[in-house]
PDB file of N, CA and C in Angstrom:
ATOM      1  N   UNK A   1      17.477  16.214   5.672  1.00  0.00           N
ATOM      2  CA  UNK A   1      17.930  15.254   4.690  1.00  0.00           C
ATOM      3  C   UNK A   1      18.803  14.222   5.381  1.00  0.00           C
ATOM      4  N   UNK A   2      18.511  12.660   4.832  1.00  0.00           N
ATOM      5  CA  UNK A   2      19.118  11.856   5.188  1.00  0.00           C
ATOM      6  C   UNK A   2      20.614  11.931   4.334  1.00  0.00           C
ATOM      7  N   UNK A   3      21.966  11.393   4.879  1.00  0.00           N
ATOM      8  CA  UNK A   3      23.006  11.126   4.255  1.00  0.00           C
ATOM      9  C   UNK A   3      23.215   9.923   4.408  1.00  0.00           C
ATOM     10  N   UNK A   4      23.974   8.888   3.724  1.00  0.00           N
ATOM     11  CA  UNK A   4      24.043   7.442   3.594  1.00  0.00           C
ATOM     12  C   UNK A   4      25.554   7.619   2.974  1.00  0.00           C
ATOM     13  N   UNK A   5      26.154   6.969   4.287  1.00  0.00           N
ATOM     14  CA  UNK A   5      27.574   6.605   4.151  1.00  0.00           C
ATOM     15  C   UNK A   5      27.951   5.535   4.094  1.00  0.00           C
ATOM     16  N   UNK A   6      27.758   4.714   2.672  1.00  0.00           N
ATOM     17  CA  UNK A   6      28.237   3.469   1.956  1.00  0.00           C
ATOM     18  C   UNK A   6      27.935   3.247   0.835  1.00  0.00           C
ATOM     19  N   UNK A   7      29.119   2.738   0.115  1.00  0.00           N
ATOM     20  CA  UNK A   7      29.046   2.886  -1.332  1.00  0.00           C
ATOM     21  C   UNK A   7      27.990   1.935  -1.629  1.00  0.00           C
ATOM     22  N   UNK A   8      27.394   0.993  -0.900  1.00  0.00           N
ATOM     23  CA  UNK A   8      26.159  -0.099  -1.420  1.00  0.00           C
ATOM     24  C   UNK A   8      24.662   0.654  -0.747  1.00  0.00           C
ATOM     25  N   UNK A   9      24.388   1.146  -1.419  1.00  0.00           N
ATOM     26  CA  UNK A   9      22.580   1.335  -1.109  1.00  0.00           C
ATOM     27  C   UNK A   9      21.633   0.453  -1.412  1.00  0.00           C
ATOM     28  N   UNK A  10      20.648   0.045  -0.698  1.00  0.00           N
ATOM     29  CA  UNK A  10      19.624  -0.976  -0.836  1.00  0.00           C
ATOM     30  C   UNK A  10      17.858  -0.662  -1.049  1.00  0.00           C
ATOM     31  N   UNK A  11      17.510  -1.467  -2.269  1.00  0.00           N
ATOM     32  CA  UNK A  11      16.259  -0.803  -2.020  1.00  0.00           C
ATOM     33  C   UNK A  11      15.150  -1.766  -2.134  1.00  0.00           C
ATOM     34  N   UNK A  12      14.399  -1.481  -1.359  1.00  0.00           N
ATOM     35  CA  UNK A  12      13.756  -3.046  -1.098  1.00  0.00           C
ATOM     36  C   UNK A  12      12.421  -2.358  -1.164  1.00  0.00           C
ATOM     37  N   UNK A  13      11.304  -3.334  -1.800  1.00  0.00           N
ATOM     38  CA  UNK A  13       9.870  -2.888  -1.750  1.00  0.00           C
ATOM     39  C   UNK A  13       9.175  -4.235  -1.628  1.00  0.00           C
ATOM     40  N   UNK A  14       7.824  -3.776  -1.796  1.00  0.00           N
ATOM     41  CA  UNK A  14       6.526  -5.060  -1.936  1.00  0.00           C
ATOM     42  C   UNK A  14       5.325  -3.963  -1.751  1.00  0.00           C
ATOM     43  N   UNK A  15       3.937  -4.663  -1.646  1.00  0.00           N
ATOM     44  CA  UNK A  15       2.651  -4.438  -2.211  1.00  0.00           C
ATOM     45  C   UNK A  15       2.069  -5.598  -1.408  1.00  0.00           C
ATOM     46  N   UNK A  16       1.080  -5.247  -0.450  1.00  0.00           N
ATOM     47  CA  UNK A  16       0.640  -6.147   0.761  1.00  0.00           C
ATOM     48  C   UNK A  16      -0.948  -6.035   0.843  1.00  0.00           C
ATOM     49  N   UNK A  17      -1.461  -7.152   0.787  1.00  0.00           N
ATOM     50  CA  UNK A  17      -2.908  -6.737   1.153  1.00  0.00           C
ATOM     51  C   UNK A  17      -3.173  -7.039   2.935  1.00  0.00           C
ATOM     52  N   UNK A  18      -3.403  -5.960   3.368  1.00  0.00           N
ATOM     53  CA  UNK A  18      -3.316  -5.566   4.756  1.00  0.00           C
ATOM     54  C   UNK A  18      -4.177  -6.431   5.261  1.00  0.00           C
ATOM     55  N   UNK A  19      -5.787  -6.002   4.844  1.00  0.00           N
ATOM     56  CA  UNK A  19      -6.448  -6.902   5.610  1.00  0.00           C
ATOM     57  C   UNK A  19      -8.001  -7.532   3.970  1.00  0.00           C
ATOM     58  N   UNK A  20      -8.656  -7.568   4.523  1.00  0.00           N
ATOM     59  CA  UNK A  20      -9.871  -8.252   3.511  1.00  0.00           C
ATOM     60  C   UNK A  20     -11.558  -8.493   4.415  1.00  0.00           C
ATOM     61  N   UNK A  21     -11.762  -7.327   5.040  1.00  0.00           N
ATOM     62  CA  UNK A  21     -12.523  -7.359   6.196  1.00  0.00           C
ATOM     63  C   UNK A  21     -14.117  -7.455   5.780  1.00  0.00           C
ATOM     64  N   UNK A  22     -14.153  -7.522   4.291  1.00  0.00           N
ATOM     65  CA  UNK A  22     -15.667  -7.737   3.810  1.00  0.00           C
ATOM     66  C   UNK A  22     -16.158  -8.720   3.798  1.00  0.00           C
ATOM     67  N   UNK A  23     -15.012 -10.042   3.142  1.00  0.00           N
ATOM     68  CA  UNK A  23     -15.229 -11.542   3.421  1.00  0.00           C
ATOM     69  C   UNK A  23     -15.701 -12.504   4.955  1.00  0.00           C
ATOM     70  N   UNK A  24     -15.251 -11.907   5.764  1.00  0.00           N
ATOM     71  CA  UNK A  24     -15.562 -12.206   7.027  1.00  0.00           C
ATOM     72  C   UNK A  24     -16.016 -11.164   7.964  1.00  0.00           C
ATOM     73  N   UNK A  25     -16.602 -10.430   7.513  1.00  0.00           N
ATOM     74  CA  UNK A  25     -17.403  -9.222   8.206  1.00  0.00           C
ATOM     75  C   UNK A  25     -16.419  -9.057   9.906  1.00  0.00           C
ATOM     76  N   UNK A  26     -15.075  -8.481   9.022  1.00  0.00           N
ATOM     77  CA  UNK A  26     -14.426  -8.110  10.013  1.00  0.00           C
ATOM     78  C   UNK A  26     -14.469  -6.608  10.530  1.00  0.00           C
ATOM     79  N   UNK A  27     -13.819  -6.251  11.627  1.00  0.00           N
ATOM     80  CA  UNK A  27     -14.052  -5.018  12.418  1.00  0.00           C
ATOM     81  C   UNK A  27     -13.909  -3.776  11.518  1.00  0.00           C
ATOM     82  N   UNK A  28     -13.220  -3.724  10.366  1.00  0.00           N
ATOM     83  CA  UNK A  28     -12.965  -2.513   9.730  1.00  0.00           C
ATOM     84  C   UNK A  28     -14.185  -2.488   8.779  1.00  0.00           C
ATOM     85  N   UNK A  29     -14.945  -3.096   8.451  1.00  0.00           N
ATOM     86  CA  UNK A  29     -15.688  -3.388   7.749  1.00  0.00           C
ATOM     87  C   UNK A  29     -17.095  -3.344   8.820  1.00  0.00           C
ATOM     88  N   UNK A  30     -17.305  -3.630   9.743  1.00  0.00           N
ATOM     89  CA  UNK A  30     -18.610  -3.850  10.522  1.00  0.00           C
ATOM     90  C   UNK A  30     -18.536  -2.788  11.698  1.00  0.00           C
ATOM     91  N   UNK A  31     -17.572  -2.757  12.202  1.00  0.00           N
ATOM     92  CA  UNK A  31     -17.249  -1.488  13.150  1.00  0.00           C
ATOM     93  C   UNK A  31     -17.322  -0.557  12.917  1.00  0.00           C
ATOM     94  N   UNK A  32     -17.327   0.806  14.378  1.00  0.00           N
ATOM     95  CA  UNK A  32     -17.906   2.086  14.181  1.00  0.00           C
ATOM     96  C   UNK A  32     -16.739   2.516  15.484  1.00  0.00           C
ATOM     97  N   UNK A  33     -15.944   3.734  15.491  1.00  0.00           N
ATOM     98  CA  UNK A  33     -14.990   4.502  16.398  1.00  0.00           C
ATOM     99  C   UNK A  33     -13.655   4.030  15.490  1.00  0.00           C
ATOM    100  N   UNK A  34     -13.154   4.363  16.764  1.00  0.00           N
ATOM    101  CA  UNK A  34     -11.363   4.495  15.947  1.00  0.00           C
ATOM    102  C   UNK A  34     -11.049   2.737  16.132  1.00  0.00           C
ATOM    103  N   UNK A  35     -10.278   2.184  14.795  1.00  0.00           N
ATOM    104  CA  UNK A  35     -10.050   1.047  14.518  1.00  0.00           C
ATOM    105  C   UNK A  35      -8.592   1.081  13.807  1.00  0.00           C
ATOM    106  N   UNK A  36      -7.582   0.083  13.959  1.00  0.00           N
ATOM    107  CA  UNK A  36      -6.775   0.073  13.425  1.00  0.00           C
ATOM    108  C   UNK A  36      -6.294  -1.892  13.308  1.00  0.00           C
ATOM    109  N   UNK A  37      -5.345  -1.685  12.287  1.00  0.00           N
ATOM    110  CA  UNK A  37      -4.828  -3.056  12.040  1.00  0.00           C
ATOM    111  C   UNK A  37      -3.599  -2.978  11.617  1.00  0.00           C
ATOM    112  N   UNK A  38      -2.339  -3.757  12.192  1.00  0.00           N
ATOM    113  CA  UNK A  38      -0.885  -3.701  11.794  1.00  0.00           C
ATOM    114  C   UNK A  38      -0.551  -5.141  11.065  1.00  0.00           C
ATOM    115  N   UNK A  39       0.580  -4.969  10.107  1.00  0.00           N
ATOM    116  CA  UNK A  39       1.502  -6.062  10.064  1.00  0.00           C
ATOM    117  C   UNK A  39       2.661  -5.473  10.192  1.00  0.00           C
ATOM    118  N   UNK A  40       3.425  -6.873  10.136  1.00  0.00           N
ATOM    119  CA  UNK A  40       4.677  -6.983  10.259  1.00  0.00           C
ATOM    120  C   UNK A  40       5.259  -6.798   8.434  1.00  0.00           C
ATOM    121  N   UNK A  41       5.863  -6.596   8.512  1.00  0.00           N
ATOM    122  CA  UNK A  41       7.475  -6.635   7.401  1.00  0.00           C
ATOM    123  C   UNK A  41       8.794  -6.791   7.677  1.00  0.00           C
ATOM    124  N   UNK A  42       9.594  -7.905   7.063  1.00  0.00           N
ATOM    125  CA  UNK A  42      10.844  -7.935   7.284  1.00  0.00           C
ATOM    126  C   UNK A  42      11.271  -7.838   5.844  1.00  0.00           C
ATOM    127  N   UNK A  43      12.320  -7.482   5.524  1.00  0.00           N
ATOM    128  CA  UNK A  43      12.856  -6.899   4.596  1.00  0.00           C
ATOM    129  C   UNK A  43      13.585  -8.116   4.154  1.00  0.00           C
ATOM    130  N   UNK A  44      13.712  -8.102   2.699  1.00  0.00           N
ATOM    131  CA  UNK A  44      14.451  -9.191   2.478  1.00  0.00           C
ATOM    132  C   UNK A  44      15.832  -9.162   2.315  1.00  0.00           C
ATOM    133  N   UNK A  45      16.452  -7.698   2.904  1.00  0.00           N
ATOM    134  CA  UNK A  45      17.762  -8.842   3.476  1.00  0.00           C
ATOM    135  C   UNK A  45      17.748  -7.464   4.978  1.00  0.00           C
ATOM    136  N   UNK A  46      18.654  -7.567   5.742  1.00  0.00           N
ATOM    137  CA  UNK A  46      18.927  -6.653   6.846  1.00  0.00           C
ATOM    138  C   UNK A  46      19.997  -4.823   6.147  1.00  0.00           C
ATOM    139  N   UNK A  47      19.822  -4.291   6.747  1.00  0.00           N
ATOM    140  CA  UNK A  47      20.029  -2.387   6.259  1.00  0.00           C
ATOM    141  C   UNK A  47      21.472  -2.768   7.768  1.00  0.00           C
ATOM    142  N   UNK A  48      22.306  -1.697   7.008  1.00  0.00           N
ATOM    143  CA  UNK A  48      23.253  -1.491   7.819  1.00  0.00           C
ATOM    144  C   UNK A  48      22.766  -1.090   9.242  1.00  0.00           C
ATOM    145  N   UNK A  49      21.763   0.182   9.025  1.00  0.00           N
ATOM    146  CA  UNK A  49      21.044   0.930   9.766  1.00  0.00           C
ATOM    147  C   UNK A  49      19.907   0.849   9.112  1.00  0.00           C
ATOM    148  N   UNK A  50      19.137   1.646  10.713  1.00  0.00           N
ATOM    149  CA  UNK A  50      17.411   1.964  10.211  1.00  0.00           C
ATOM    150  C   UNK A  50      17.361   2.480   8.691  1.00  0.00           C
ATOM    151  N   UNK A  51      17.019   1.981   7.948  1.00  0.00           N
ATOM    152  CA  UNK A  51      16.466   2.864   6.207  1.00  0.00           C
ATOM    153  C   UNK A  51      15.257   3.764   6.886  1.00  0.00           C
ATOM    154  N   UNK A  52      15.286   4.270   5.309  1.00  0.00           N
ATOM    155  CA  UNK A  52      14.152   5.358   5.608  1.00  0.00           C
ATOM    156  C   UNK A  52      12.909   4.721   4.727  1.00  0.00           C
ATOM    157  N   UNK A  53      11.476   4.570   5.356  1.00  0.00           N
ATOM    158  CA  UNK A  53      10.553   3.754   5.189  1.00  0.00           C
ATOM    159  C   UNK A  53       9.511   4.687   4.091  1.00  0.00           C
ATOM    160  N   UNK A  54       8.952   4.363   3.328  1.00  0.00           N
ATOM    161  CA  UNK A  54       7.650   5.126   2.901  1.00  0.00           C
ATOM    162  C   UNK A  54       6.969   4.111   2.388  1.00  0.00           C
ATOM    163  N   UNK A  55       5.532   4.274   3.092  1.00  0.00           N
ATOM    164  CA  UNK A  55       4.168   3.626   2.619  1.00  0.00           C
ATOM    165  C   UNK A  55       3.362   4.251   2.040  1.00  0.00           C
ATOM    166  N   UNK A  56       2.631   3.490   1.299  1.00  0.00           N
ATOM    167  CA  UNK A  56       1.160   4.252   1.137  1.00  0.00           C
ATOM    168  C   UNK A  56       0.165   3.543   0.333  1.00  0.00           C
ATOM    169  N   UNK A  57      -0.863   3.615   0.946  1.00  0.00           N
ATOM    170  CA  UNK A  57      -2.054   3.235   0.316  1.00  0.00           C
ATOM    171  C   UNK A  57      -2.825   3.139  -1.516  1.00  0.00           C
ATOM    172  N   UNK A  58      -2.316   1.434  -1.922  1.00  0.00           N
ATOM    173  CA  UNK A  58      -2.133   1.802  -3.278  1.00  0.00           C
ATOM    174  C   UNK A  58      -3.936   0.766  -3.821  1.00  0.00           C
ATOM    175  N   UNK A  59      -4.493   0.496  -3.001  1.00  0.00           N
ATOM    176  CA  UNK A  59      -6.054   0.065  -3.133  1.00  0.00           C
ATOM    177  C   UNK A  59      -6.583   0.324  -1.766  1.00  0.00           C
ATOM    178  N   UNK A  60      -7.982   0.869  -2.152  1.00  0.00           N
ATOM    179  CA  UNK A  60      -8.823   0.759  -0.802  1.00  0.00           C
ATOM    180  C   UNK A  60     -10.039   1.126  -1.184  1.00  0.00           C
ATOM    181  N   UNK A  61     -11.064  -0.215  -0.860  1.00  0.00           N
ATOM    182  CA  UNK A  61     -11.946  -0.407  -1.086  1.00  0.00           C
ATOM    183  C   UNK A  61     -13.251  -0.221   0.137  1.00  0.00           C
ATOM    184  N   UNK A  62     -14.079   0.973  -0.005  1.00  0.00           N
ATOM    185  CA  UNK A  62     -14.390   1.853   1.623  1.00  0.00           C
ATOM    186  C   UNK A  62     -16.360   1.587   1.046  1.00  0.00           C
ATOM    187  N   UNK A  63     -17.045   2.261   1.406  1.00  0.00           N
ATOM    188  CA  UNK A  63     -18.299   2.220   1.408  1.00  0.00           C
ATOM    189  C   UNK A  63     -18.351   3.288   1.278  1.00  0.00           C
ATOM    190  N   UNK A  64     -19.923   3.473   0.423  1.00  0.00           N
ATOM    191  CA  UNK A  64     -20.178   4.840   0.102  1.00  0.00           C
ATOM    192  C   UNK A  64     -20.911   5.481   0.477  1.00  0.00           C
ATOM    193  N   UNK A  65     -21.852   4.952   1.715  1.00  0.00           N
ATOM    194  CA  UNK A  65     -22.820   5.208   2.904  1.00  0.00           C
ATOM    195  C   UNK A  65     -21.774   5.828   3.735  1.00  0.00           C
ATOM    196  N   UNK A  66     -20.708   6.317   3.588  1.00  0.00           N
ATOM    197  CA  UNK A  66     -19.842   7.126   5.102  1.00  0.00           C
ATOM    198  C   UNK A  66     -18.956   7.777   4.076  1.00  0.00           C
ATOM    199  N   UNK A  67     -17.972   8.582   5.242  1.00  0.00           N
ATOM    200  CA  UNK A  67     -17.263   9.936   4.516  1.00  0.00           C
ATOM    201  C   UNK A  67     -15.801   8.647   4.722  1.00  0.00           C
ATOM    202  N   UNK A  68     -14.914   8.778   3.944  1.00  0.00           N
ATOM    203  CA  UNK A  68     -13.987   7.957   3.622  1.00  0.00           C
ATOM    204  C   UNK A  68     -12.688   8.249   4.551  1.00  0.00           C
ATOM    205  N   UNK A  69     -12.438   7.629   6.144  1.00  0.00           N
ATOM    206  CA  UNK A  69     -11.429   8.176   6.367  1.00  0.00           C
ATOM    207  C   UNK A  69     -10.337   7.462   6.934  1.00  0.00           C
ATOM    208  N   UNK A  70      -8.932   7.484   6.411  1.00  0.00           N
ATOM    209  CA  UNK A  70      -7.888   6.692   6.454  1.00  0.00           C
ATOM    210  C   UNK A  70      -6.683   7.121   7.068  1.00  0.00           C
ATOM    211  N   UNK A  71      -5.649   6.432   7.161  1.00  0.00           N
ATOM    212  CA  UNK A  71      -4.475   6.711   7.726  1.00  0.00           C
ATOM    213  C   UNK A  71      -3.384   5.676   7.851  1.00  0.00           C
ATOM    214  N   UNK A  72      -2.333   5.714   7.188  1.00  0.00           N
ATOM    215  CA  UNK A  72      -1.404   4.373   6.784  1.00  0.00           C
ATOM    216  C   UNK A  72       0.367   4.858   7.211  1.00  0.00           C
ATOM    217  N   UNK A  73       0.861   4.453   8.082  1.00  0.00           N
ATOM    218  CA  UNK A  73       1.848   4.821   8.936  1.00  0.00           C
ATOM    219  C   UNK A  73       2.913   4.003   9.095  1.00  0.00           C
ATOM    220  N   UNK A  74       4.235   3.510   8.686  1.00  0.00           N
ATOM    221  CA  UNK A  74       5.501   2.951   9.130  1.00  0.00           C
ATOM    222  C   UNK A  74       5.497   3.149  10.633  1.00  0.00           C
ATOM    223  N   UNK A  75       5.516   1.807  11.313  1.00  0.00           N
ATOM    224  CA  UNK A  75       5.950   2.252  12.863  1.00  0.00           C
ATOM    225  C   UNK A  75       7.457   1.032  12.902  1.00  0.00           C
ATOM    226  N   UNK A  76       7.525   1.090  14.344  1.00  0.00           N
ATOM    227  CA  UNK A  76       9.032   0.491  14.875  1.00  0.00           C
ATOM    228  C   UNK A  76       9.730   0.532  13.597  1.00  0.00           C
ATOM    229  N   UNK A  77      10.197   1.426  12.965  1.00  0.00           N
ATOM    230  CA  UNK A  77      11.563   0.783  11.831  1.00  0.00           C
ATOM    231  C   UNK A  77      12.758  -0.043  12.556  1.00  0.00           C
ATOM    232  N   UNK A  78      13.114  -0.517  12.096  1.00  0.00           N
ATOM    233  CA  UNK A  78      14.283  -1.224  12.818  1.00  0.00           C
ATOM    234  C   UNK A  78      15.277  -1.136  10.967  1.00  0.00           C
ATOM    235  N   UNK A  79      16.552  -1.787  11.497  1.00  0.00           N
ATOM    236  CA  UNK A  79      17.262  -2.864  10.599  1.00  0.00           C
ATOM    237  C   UNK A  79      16.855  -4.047   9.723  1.00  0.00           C
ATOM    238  N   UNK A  80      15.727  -4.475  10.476  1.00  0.00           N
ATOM    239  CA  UNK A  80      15.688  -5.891   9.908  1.00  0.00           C
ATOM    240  C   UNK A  80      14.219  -5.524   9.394  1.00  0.00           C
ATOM    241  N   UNK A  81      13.222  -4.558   9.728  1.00  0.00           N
ATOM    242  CA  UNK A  81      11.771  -4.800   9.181  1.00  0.00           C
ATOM    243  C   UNK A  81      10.786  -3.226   9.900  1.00  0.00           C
ATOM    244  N   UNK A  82       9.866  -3.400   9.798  1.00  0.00           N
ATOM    245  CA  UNK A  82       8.637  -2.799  10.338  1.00  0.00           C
ATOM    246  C   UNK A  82       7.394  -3.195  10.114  1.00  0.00           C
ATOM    247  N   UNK A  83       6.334  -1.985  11.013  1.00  0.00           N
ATOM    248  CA  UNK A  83       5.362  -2.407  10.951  1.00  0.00           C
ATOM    249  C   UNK A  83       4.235  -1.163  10.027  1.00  0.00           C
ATOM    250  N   UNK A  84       3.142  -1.904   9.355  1.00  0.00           N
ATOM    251  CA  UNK A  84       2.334  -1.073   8.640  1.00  0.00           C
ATOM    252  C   UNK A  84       1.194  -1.200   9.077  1.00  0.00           C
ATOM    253  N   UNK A  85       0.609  -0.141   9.900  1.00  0.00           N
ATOM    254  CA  UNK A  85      -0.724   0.526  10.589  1.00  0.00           C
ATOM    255  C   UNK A  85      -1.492   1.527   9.731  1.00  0.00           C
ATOM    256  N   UNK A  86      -2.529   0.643   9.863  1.00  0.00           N
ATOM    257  CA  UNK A  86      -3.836   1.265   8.963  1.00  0.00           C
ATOM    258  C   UNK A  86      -4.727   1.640  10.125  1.00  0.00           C
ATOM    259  N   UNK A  87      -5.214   2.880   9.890  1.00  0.00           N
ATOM    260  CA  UNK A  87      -6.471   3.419  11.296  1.00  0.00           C
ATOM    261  C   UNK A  87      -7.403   3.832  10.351  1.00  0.00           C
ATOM    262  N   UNK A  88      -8.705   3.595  10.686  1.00  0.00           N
ATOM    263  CA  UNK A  88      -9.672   4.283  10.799  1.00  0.00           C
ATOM    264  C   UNK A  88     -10.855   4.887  11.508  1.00  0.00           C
ATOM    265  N   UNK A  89     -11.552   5.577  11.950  1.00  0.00           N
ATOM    266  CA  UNK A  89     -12.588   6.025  12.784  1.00  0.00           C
ATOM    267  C   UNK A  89     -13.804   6.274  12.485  1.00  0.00           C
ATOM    268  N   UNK A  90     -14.521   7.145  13.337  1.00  0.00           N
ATOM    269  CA  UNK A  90     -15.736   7.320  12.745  1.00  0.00           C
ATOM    270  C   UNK A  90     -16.953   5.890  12.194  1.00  0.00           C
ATOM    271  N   UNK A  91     -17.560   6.581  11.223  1.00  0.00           N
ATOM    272  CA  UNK A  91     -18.541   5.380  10.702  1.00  0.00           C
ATOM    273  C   UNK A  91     -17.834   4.743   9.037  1.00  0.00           C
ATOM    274  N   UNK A  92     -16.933   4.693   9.008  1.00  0.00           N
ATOM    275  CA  UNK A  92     -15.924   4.734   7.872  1.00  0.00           C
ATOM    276  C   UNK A  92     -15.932   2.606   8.046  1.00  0.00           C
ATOM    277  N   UNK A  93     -16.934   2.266   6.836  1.00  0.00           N
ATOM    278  CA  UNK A  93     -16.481   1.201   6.715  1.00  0.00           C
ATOM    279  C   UNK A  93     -15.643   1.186   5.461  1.00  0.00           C
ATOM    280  N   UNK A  94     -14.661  -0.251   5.747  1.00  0.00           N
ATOM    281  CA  UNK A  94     -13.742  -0.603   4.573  1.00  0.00           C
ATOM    282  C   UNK A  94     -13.284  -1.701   4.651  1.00  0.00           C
ATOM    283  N   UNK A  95     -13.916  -2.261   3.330  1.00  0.00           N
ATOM    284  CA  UNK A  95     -13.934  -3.625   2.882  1.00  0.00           C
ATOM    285  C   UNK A  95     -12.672  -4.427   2.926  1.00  0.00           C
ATOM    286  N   UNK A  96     -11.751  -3.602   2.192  1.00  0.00           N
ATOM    287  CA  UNK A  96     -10.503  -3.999   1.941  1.00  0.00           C
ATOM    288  C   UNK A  96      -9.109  -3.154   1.369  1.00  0.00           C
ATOM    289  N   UNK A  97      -8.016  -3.038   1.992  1.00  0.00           N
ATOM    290  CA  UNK A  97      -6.995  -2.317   1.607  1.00  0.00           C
ATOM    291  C   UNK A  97      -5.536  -3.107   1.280  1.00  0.00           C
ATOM    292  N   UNK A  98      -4.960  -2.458   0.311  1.00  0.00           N
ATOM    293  CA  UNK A  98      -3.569  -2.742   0.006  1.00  0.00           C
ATOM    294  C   UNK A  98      -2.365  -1.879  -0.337  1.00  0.00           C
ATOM    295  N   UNK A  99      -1.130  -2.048   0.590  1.00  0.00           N
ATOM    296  CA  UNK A  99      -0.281  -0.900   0.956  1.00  0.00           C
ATOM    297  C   UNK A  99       0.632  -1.368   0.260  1.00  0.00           C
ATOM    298  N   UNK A 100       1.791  -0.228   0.065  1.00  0.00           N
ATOM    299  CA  UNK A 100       2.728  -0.368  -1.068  1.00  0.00           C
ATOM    300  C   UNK A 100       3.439   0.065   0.129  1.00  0.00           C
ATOM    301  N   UNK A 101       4.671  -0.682   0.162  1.00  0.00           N
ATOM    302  CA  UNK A 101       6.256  -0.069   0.891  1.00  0.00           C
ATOM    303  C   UNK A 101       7.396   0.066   0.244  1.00  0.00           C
ATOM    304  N   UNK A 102       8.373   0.971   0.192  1.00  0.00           N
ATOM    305  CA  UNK A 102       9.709   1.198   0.338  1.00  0.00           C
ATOM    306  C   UNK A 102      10.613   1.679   1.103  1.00  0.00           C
ATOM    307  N   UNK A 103      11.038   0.485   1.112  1.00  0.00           N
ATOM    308  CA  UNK A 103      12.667   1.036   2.166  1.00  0.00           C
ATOM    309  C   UNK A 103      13.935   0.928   1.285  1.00  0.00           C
ATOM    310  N   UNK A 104      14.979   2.293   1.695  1.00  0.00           N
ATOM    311  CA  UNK A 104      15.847   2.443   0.934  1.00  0.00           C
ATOM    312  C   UNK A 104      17.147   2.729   2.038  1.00  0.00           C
ATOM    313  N   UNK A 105      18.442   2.455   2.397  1.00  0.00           N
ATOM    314  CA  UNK A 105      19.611   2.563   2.954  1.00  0.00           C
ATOM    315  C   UNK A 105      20.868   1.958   2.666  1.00  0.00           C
ATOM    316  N   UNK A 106      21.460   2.305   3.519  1.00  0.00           N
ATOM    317  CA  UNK A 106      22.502   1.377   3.613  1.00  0.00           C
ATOM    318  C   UNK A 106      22.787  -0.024   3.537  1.00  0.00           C
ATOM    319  N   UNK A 107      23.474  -0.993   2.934  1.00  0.00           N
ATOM    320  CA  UNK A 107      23.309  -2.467   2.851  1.00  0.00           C
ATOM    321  C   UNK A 107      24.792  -2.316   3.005  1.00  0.00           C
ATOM    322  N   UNK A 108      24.910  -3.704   3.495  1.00  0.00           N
ATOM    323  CA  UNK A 108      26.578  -4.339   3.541  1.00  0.00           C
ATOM    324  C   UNK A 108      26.744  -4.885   2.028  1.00  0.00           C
ATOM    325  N   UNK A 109      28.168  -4.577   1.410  1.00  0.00           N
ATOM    326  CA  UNK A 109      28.513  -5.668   0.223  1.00  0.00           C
ATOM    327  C   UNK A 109      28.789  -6.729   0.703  1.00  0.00           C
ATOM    328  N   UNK A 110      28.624  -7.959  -0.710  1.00  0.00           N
ATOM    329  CA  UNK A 110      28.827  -8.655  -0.982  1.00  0.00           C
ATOM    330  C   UNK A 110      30.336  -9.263   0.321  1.00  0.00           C
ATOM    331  N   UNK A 111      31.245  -8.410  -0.349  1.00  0.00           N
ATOM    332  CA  UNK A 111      32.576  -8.329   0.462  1.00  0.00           C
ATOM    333  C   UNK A 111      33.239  -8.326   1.225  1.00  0.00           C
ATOM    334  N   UNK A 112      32.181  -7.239   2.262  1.00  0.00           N
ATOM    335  CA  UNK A 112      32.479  -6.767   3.642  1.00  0.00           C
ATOM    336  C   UNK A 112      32.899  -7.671   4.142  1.00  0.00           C
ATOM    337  N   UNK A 113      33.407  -7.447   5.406  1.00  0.00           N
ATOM    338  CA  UNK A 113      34.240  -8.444   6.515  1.00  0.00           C
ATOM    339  C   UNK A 113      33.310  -8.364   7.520  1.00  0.00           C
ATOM    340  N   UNK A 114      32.509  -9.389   8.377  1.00  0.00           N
ATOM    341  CA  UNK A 114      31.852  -9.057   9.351  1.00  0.00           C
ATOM    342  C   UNK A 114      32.100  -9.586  11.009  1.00  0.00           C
ATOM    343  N   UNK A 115      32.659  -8.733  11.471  1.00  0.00           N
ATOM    344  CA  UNK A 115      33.619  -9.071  12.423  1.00  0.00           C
ATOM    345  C   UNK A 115      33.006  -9.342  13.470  1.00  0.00           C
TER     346      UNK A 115
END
């Protein structure tokens, strides 16, 4: 268990469409082996410290000629943002996906003194 030592906690989200790989017969969509695609996120404001991140896959639109297989991962957390990595492999096409994030920590008040 995380502990969070400050009376201001922050909680920041959004809902991202990752990629759209049917429109332009992109690699997740036309490709075959292990495939992946990242973005970026910055948070809209900065965390005292690293928050604690959770994603997950809230549309995904796959083909029904293959066995459906996914994987959606928070990498580098930092302070200020991260990144959201989608993999897939195999013969797993997919048209299009959209990830949901939350990050929740520590925030500075309003108040603070920043020295």
């Amino acid at each position: 268990m995380r502990k969070l030592e400050s009376n201001v906690i922050g909680i920041d989200q959004g809902d991202v469409v990752l990629f759209s790989d049917f429109e332009h017969d992109g690699q997740m969509w036309t490709g075959e082996g292990s495939r992946n695609t990242r973005m970026a996120v910055t948070y809209s404001e900065q965390y005292r410290t690293v928050p604690s991140v959770y994603v997950s896959i809230s549309m995904l639109d796959v083909s029904n000629r293959s066995n459906s297989r996914s994987d959606v991962q928070a990498e580098n957390i930092t302070d200020k943002g991260f990144d959201i990595v989608f993999r897939t492999w195999g013969d797993t096409q997919v048209a299009r996906c959209r990830v949901a994030w939350q990050s929740i920590g520590a925030v500075r008040a309003d108040d603070d003194w920043n020295l």
